[in-house]
Protein backbone atom coordinates (compact mmCIF):
# COMPACT_ATOMS: atom_id res chain seq x y z
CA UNK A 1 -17.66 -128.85 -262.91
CA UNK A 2 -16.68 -132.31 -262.11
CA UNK A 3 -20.03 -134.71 -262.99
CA UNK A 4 -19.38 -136.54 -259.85
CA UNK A 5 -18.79 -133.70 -258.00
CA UNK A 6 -21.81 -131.95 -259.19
CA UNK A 7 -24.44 -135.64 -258.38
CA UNK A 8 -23.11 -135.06 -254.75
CA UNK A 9 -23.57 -131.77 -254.62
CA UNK A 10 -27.53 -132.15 -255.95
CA UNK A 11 -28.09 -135.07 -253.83
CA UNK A 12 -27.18 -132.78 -250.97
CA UNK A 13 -29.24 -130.05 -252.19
CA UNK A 14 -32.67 -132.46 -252.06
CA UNK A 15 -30.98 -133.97 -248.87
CA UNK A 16 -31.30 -130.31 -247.38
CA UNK A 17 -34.58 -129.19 -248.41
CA UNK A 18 -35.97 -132.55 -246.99
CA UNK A 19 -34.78 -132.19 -243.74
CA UNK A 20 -36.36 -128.30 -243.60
CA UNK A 21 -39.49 -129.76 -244.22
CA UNK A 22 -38.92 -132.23 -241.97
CA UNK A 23 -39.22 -135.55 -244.52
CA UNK A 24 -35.70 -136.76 -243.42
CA UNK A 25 -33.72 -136.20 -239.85
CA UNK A 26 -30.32 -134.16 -239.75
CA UNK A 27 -27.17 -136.44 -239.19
CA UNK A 28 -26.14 -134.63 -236.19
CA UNK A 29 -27.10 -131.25 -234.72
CA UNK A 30 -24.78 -128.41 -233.54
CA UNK A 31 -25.85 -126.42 -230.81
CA UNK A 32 -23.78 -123.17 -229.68
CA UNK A 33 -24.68 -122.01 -226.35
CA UNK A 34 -23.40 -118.21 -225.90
CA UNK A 35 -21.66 -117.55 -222.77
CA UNK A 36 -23.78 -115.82 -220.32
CA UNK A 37 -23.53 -112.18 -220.98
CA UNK A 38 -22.92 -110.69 -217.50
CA UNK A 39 -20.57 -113.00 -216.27
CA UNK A 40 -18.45 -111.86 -219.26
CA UNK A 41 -19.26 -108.14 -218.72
CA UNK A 42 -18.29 -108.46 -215.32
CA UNK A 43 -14.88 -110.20 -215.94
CA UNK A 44 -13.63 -107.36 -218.52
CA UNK A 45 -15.27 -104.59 -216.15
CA UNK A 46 -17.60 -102.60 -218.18
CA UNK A 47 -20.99 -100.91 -216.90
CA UNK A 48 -23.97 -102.40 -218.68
CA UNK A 49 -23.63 -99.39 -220.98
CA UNK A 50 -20.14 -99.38 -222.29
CA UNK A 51 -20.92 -103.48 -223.01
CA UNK A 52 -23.96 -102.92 -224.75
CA UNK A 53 -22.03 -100.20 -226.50
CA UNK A 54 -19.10 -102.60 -227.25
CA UNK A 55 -21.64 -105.26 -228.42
CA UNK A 56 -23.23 -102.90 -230.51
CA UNK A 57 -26.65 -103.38 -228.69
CA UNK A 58 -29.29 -101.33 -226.71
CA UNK A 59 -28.81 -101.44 -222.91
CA UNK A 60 -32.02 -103.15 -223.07
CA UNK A 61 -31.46 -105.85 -224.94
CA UNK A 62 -28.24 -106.48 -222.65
CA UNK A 63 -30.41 -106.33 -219.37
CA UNK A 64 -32.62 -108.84 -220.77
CA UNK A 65 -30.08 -111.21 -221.93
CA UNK A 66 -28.08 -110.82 -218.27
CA UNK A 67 -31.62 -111.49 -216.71
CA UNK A 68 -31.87 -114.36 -219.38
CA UNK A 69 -35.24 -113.37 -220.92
CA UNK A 70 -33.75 -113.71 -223.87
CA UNK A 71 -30.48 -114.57 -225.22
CA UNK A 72 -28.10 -113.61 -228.07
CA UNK A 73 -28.12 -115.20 -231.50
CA UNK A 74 -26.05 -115.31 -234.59
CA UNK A 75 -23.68 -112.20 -234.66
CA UNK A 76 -23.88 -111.48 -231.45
CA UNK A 77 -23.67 -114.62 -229.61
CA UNK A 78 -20.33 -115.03 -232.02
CA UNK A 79 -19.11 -111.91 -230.45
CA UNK A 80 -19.96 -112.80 -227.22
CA UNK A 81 -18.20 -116.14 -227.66
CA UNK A 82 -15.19 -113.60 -228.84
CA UNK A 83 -15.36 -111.39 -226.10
CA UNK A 84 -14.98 -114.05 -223.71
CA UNK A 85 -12.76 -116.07 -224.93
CA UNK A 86 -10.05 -113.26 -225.70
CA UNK A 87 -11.42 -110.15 -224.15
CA UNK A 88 -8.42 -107.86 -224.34
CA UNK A 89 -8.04 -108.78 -228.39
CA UNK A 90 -11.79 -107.72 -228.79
CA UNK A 91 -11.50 -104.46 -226.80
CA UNK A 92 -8.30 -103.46 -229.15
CA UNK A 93 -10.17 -104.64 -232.44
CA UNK A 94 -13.65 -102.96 -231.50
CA UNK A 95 -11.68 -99.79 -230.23
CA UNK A 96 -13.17 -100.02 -226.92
C-alpha cells in the first residue's frame, strides 16, 4: 500500500475513534428519515399484514411504527425508503 495513502488512512482511523468518544465533533452529520410507514402501505394497498409480511416484520412492530411509537432503522428503514420510492419494482423483487 501506497505510504501516503496508508498516513491518511490512519489519521482517519484516530480521527474516527475520537469522535465516538466524543474528543473531536463529526464534519457533518447525515440523517435519513424513513418515510412514514402507513402512508406507504396505504399507497401500494396492502392490509397491515401482507406489509409487515412484505417488510419482513411482525404486524406489531408495523402498528407501532404507523402509530409512530417507534420507527424503522437500518434495513428496514432502507426498504421502506425502497418501497416507496419504487413500489411496483419492490413488490416484483420481494415476490409479493
Amino acid at each position: 500500500m501506497d505510504k501516503k495513502l496508508f498516513a491518511e488512512l490512519v489519521t482517519s482511523l484516530k480521527e474516527a475513534a475520537a469522535i465516538s468518544k466524543g474528543k473531536a465533533r463529526p464534519s457533518r452529520k447525515f440523517r435519513v428519515r424513513a418515510p412514514d410507514a402507513k402512508d406507504v402501505r396505504e399507497r401500494i394497498g396492502l392490509s397491515q399484514s401482507e406489509f409487515a409480511r412484505l417488510m419482513r416484520v411482525s404486524v406489531k412492530t408495523l402498528q407501532n411504527w404507523e402509530q409512530q411509537r417507534c420507527t424503522p432503522t437500518g434495513p428496514a428503514a432502507a426498504l421502506l425508503t425502497i418501497v416507496s420510492a419504487a413500489p411496483d419494482v419492490a413488490l416484483k423483487s420481494l415476490h409479493r
